[in-house]
Protein backbone atom coordinates (compact mmCIF):
# COMPACT_ATOMS: atom_id res chain seq x y z
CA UNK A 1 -10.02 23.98 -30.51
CA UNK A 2 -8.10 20.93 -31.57
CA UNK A 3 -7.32 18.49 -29.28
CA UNK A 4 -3.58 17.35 -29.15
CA UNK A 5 -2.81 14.36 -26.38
CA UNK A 6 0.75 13.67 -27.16
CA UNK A 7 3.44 15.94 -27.64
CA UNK A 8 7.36 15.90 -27.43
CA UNK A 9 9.12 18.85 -26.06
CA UNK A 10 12.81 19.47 -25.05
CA UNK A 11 13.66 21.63 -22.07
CA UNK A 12 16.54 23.38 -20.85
CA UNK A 13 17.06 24.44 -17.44
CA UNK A 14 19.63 27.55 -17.09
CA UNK A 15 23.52 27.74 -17.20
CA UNK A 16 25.41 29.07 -14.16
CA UNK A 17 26.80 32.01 -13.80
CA UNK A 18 30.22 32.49 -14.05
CA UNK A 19 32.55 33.28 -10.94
CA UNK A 20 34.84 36.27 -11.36
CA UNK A 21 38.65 37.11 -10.40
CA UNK A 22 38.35 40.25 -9.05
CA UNK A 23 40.53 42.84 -6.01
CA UNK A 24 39.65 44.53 -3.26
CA UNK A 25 40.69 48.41 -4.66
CA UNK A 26 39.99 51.27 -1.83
CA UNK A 27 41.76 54.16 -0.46
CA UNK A 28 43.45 53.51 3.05
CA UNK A 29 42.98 49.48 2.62
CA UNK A 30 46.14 48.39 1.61
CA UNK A 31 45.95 44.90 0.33
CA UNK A 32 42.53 44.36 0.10
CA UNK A 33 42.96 41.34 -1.23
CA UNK A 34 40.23 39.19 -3.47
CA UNK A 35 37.11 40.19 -3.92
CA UNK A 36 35.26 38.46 -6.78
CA UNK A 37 31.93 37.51 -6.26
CA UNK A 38 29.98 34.26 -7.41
CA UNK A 39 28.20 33.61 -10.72
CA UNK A 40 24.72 33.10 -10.34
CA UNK A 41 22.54 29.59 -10.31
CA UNK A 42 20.87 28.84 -13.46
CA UNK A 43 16.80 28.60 -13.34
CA UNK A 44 14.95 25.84 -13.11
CA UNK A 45 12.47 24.36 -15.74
CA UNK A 46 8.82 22.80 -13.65
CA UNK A 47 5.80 21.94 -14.87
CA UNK A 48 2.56 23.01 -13.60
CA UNK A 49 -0.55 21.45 -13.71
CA UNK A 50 -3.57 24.12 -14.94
CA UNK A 51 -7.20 23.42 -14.53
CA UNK A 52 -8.34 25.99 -17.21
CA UNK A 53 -6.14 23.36 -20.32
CA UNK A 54 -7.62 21.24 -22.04
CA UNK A 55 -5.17 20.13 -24.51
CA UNK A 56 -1.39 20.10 -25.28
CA UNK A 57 -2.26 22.01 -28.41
CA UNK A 58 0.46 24.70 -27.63
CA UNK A 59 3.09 22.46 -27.74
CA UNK A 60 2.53 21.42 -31.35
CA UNK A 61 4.02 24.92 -32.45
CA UNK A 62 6.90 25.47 -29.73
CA UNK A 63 9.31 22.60 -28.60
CA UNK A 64 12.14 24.22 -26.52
CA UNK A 65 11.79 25.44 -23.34
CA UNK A 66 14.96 27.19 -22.20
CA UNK A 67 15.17 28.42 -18.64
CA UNK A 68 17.15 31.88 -17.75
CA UNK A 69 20.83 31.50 -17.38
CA UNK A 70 22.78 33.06 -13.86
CA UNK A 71 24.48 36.09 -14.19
CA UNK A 72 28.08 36.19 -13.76
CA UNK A 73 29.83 37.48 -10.00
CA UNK A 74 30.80 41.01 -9.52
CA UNK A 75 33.10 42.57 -7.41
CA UNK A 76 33.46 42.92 -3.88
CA UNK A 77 32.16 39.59 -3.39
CA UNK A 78 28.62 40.47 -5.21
CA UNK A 79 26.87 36.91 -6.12
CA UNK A 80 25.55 36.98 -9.87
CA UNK A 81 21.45 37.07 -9.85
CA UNK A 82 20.02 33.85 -10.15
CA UNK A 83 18.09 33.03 -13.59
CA UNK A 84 14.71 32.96 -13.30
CA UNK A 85 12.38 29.44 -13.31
CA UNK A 86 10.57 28.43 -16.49
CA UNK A 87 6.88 27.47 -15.49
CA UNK A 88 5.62 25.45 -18.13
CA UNK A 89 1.46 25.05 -17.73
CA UNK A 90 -0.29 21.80 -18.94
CA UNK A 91 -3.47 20.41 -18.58
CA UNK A 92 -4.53 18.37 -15.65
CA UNK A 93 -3.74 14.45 -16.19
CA UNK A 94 -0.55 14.98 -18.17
CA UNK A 95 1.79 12.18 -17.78
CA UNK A 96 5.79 13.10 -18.28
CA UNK A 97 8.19 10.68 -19.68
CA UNK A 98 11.67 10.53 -20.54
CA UNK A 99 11.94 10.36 -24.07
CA UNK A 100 14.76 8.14 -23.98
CA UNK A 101 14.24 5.58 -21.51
CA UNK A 102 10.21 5.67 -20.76
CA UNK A 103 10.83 6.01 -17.37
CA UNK A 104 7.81 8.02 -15.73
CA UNK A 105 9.15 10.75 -14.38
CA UNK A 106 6.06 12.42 -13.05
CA UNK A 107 2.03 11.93 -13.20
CA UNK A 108 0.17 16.02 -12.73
CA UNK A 109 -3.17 15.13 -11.82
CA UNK A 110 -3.99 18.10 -9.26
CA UNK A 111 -4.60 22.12 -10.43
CA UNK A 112 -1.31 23.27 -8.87
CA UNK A 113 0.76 20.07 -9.08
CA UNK A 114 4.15 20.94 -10.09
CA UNK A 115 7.19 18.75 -11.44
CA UNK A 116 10.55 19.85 -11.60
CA UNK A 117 11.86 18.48 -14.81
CA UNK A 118 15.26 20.60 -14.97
CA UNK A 119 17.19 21.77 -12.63
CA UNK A 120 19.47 24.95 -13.21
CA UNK A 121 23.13 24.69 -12.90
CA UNK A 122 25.41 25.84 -10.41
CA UNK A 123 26.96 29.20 -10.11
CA UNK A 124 30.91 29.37 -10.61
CA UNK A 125 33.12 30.26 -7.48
CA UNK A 126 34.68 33.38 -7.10
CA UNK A 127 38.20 33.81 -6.57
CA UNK A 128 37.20 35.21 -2.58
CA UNK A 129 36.66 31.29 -2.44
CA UNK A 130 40.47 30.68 -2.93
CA UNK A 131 42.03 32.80 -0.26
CA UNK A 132 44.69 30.88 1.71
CA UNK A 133 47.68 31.51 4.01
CA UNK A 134 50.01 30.44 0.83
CA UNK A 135 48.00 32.03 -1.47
CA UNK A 136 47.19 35.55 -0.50
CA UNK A 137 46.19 36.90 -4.17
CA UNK A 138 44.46 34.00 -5.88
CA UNK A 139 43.63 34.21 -9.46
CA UNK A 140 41.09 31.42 -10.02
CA UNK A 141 37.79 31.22 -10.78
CA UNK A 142 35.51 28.68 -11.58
CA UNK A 143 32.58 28.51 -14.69
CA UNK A 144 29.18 27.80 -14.07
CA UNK A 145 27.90 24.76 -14.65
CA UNK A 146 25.69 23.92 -17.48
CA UNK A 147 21.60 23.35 -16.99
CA UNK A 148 19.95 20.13 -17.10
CA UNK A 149 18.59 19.49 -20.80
CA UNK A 150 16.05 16.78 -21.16
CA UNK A 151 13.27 15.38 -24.15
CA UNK A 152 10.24 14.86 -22.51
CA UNK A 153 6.89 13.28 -23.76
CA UNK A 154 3.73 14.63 -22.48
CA UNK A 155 0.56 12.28 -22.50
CA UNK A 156 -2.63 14.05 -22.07
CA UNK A 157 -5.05 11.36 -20.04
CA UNK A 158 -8.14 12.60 -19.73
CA UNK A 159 -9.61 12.87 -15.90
CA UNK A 160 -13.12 11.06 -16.20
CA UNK A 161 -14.87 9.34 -13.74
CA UNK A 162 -17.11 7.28 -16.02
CA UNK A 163 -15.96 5.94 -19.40
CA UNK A 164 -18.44 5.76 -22.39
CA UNK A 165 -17.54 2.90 -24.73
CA UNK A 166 -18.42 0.84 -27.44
CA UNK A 167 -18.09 0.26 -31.35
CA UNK A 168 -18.87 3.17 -33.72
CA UNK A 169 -22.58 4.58 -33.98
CA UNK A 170 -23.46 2.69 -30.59
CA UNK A 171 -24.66 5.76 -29.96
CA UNK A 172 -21.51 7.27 -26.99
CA UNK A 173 -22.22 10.88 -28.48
CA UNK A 174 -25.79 10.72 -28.31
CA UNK A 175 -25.38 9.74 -24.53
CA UNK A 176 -23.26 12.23 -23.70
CA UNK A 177 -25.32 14.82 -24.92
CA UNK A 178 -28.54 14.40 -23.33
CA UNK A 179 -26.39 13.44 -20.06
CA UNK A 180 -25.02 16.39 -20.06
CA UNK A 181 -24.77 19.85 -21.77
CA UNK A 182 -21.59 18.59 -23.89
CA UNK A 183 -22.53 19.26 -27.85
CA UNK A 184 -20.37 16.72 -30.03
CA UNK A 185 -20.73 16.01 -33.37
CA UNK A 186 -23.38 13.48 -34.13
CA UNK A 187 -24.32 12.06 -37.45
CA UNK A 188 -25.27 8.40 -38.87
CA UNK A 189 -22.03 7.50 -39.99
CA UNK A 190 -19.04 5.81 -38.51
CA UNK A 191 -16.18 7.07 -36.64
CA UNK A 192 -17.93 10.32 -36.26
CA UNK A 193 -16.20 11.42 -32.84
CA UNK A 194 -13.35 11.92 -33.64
CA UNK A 195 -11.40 13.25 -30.03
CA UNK A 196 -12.62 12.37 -26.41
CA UNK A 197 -15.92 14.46 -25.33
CA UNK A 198 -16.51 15.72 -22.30
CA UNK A 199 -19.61 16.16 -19.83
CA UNK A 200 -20.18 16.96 -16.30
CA UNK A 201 -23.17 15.36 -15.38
CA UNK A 202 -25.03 16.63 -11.88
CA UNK A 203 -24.92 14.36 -9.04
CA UNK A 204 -28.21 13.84 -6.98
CA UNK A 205 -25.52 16.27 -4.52
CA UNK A 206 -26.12 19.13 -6.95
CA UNK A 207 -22.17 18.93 -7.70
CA UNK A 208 -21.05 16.92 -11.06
CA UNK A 209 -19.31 14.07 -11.95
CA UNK A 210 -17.16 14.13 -15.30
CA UNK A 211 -18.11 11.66 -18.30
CA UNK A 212 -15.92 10.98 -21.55
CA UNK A 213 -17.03 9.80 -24.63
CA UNK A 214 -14.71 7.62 -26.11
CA UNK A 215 -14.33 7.50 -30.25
CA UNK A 216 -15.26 4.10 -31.41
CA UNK A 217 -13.16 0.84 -30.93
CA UNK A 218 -12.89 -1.55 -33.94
CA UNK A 219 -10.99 -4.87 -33.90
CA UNK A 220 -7.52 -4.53 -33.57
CA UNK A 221 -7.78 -1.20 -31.90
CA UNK A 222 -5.21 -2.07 -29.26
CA UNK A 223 -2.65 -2.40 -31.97
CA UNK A 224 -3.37 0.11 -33.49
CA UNK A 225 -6.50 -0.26 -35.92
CA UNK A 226 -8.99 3.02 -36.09
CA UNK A 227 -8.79 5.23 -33.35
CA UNK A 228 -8.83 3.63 -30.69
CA UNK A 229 -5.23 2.77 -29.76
CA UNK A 230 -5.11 6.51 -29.84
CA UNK A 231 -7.47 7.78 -26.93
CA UNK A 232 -7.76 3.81 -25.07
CA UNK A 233 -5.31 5.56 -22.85
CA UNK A 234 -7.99 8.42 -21.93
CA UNK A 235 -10.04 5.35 -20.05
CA UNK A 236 -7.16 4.55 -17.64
CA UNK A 237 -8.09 6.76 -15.21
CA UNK A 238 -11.47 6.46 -15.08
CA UNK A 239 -13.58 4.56 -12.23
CA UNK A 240 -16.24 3.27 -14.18
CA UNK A 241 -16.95 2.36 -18.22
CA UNK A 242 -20.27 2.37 -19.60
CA UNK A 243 -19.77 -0.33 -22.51
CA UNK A 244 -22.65 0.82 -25.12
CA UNK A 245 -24.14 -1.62 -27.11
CA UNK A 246 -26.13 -0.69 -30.34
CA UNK A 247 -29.83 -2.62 -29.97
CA UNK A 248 -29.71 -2.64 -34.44
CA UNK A 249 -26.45 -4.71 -34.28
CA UNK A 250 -26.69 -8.30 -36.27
CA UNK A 251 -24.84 -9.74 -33.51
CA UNK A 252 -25.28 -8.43 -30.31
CA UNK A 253 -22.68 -10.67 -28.28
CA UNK A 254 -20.44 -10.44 -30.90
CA UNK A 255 -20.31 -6.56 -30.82
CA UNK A 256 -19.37 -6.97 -26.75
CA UNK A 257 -17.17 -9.22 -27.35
CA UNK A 258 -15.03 -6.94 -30.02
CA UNK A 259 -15.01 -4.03 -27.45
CA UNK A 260 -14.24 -6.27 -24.33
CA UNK A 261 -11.02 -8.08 -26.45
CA UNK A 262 -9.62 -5.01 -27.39
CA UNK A 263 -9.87 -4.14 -23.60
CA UNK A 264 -8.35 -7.22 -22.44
CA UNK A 265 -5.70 -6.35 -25.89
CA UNK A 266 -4.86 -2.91 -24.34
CA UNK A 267 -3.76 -3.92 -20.59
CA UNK A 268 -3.72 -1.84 -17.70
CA UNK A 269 -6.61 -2.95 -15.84
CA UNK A 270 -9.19 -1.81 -18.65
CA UNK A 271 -10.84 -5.33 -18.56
CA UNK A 272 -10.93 -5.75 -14.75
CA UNK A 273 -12.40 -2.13 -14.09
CA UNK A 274 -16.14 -1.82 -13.11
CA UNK A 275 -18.31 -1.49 -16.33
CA UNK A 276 -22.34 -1.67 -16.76
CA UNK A 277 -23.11 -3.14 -20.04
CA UNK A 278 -25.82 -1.04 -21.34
CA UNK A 279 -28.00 -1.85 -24.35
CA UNK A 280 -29.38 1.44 -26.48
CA UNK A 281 -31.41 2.31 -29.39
CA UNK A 282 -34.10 0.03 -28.03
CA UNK A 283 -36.37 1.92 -29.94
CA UNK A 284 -35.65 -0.55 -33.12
CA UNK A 285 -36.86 -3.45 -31.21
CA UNK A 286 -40.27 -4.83 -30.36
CA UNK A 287 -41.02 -6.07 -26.93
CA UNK A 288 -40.27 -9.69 -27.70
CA UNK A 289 -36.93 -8.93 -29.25
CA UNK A 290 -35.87 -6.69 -26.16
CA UNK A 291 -36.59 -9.27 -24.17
CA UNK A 292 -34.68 -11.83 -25.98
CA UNK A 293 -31.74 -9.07 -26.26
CA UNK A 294 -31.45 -8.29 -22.87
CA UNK A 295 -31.52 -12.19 -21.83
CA UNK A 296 -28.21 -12.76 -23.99
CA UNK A 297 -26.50 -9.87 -22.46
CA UNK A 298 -27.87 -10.39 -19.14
CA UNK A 299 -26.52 -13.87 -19.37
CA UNK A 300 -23.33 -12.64 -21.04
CA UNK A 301 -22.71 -10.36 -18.39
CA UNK A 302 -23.39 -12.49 -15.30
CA UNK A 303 -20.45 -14.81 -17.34
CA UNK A 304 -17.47 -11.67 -17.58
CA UNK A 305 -18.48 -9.88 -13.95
CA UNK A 306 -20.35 -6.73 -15.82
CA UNK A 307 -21.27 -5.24 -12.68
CA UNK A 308 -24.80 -4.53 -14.44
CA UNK A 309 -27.12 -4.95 -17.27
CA UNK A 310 -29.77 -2.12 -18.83
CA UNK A 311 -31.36 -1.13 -21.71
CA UNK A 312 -31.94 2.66 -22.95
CA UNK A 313 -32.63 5.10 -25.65
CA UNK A 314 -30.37 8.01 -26.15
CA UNK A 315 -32.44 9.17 -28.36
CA UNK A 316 -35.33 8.92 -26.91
CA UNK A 317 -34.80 9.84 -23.23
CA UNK A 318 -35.79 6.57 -22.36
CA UNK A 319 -33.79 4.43 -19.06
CA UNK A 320 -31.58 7.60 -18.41
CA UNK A 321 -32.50 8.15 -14.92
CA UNK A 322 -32.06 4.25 -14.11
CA UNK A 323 -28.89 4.30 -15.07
CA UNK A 324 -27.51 7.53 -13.42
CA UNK A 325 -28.86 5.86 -10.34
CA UNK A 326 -26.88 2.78 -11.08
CA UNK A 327 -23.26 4.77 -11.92
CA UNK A 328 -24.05 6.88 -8.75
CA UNK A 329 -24.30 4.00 -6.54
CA UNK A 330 -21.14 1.98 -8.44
CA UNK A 331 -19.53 4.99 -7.94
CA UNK A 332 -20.18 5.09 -4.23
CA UNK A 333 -21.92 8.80 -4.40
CA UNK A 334 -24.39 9.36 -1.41
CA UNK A 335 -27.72 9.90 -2.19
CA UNK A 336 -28.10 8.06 -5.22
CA UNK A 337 -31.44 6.50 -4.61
CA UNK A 338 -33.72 7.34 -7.59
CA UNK A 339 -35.69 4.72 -9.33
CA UNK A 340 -34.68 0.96 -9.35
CA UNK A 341 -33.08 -0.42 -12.37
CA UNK A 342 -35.12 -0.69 -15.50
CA UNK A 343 -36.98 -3.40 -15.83
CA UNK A 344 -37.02 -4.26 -19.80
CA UNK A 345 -40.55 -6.54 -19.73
CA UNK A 346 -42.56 -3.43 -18.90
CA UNK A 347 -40.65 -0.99 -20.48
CA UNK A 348 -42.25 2.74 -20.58
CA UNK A 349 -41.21 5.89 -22.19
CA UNK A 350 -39.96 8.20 -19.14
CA UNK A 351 -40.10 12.30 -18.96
CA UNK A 352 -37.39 13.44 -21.51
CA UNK A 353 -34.09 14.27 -19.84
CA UNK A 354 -32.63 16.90 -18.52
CA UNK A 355 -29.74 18.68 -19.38
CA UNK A 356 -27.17 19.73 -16.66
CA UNK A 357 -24.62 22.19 -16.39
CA UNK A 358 -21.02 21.37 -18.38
CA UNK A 359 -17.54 22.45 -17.15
C-alpha cells in the first residue's frame, strides 16, 4: 500500500433548500391562506477519525467532497428534507488545516474523533413565515443559503510512542524488525526505508506499545535535504526517540551530532524530548574499541541530557532486552524490571530475540 501523509482536499457542505410560496386550497376553508413550507438545511461535511487507516492514500485520487443539498418546502407548510452529512474517514493522527491561512482547525487523534469542517446552509423561509394583519396573502419566499466550502490540508502524523532515529544504514529497520513482527525493507544501501515503519512491540503487561522507524536524516534534512523534512513531522508525537548510532561510522560524535542539529533545525520540541542514545552494530568492534566508543558517547550524552547510553546488535540479538527495559521504564510502564542496563566491558551474546505480535 503506498503511504501518502499529506494531501489537499476541498469540501463542500450542502446548499439550503429553497422556501416555497404556496396556498392553503380545500373545500369548505375559505381563505386558507399561505401555506408554503420551508426548504430544507443543507448537510454537513465532518471528519472522522478511523483506526483501521493507515494512510491518506484515497485522497490522492478524489479531492471534492460535496455534502447533500436540502430539498426545497412543499405545501401545506411541509419543511424540505434535510441533506444528508458527508462523513469523511481518515486515519488516526491527521492534523486539518486551512489551506489558506494555516490556522489548525482540528487535531483527530482518537478512533471516533470527529471534526466538523462544513457546515450546511440554511433552509429558505416559506411564505407561512410572512403572514401579517396587513398582509393576509404574502407572496415571498426566501432561498436557501449556500454551504460552507473550504480547502483543507490533511497531515498524516504518525501515533508512536517511541521514535527510531538516526542517519541512513544505522541500522532503524533492522531494529524494528526483530523488535517487533514489522517486515521493512532492509538492504546495505542508503536511504533504503523509504516511508515510516511500524511495530507494536509487547509490553512486560502482555499489551504493546507502538514503535516507528524513521527514514534516515542527512544534513540539512530540516530544510529540506533527503527525506527527512518529509516524515520529521511523524516524531512529534512521540514520547520517546531512540537516536541509533552505527558502531562502523568514521566519526561517531560527528554522526550524533548531524541527527541531533537537524532536530534542534526542525523545532517543536524534537531536541528537548526524552531520547536514549543507543550504539549498534557492535559486532564490528573489538572489546577495546567498544569500550572507547561507548566512553565518547557516554560522555557526549551526559553533555546534551540523553536520558541514556547503550550499545546493541540488531543483527545479532544482542542488548535488546536491556533496552526494552530502559524505554519501558522512560516510558513510565509498570512492570518493567528485566535486566539492568548493559554493561559494555563484559559484553555477552544474549538468547536471540523474540518476535511479538504487530498491529
Amino acid at each position: 500500500m503506498q503511504f501518502i501523509d499529506q494531501a489537499r482536499i476541498a469540501v463542500r457542505a450542502g446548499r439550503g433548500g429553497d422556501g416555497i410560496v404556496a396556498f392553503r386550497r380545500e373545500k369548505y376553508v375559505p381563505a386558507g391562506g399561505p401555506s408554503g413550507g420551508d426548504g430544507g438545511r443543507g448537510g454537513n461535511v465532518l471528519l472522522l477519525a478511523d483506526a483501521n487507516l493507515q494512510t491518506l492514500l484515497d485522497f490522492k485520487y478524489k479531492r471534492l467532497f460535496p455534502a447533500q443539498d436540502g430539498r426545497r418546502g412543499g405545501p401545506n407548510r411541509s419543511s424540505g428534507a434535510s441533506g444528508d452529512h458527508l462523513i469523511i474517514k481518515v486515519p488516526c493522527g491527521t492534523e486539518v488545516r486551512d489551506c489558506r491561512t494555516g490556522i489548525l482547525l482540528g487535531d483527530l487523534t482518537d478512533s471516533g474523533d470527529e471534526l466538523l469542517v462544513a457546515a450546511g446552509g440554511r433552509g429558505g423561509l416559506g411564505n407561512a413565515h410572512y403572514l401579517s394583519n396587513r398582509n393576509r396573502a404574502p407572496e415571498k419566499s426566501t432561498e436557501g443559503k449556500e454551504g460552507e466550502e473550504w480547502l483543507l490540508q490533511l497531515e498524516l502524523k504518525l501515533l508512536a510512542e517511541v521514535g527510531i532515529i538516526g542517519l541512513p544504514n544505522a541500522g532503524k529497520s533492522t531494529l524494528i524488525s526483530v523488535l517487533s513482527a514489522a517486515r521493512p525493507k532492509i538492504a546495505d544501501y542508503p536511504f533504503t526505508t523509504l516511508v515510516p515503519n511500524l511495530g507494536v512491540v509487547r509490553r512486560p503487561s502482555g499489551d504493546g506499545t507502538v514503535f516507528a522507524d524513521i527514514p534516515g536524516l542527512i544534513a540539512g534534512a530540516a530544510q529540506g535535504a533527503g527525506l527527512g523534512h518529509d516524515f520529521l513531522r511523524h516524531i512529534e508525537r512521540t514520547r520517546l526517540l531512540i537516536h541509533l548510532v552505527d558502531a562502523g561510522s568514521d566519526d561517531l560524535l560527528a554522526a550524533v551530532a548531524v541527527v541531533e542539529q537537524e532536530l534542534q533545525a526542525y523545532g517543536h520540541g524534537l531536541a528537548d524530548r526524552p531520547r536514549l542514545l543507543v550504539l549498534n552494530k557492535i559486532e564490528l568492534l573489538d572489546a577495546e574499541e567498544l569500550a572507547e566508543a561507548m566512553a565518547n558517547l557516554r560522555a557526549h550524552g551526559e553533555a546534551v541530557g540523553v536520558a541514556s547510553t547503550l550499545a546493541i546488535s540488531a543483527a545479532m540479538a544482542q542488548g535488546l532486552e536491556p533496552l526494552k527495559a530502559v524505554v519501558w521504564a522512560q516510558l513510565g510502564i509498570d512492570g518493567a524490571g528485566g535486566p539492568p542496563i548493559l554493561d559494555t566491558r563484559t559484553l555477552e551474546p544474549t538468547a536471540s530475540a523474540s518476535v511479538n505480535q504487530s498491529s
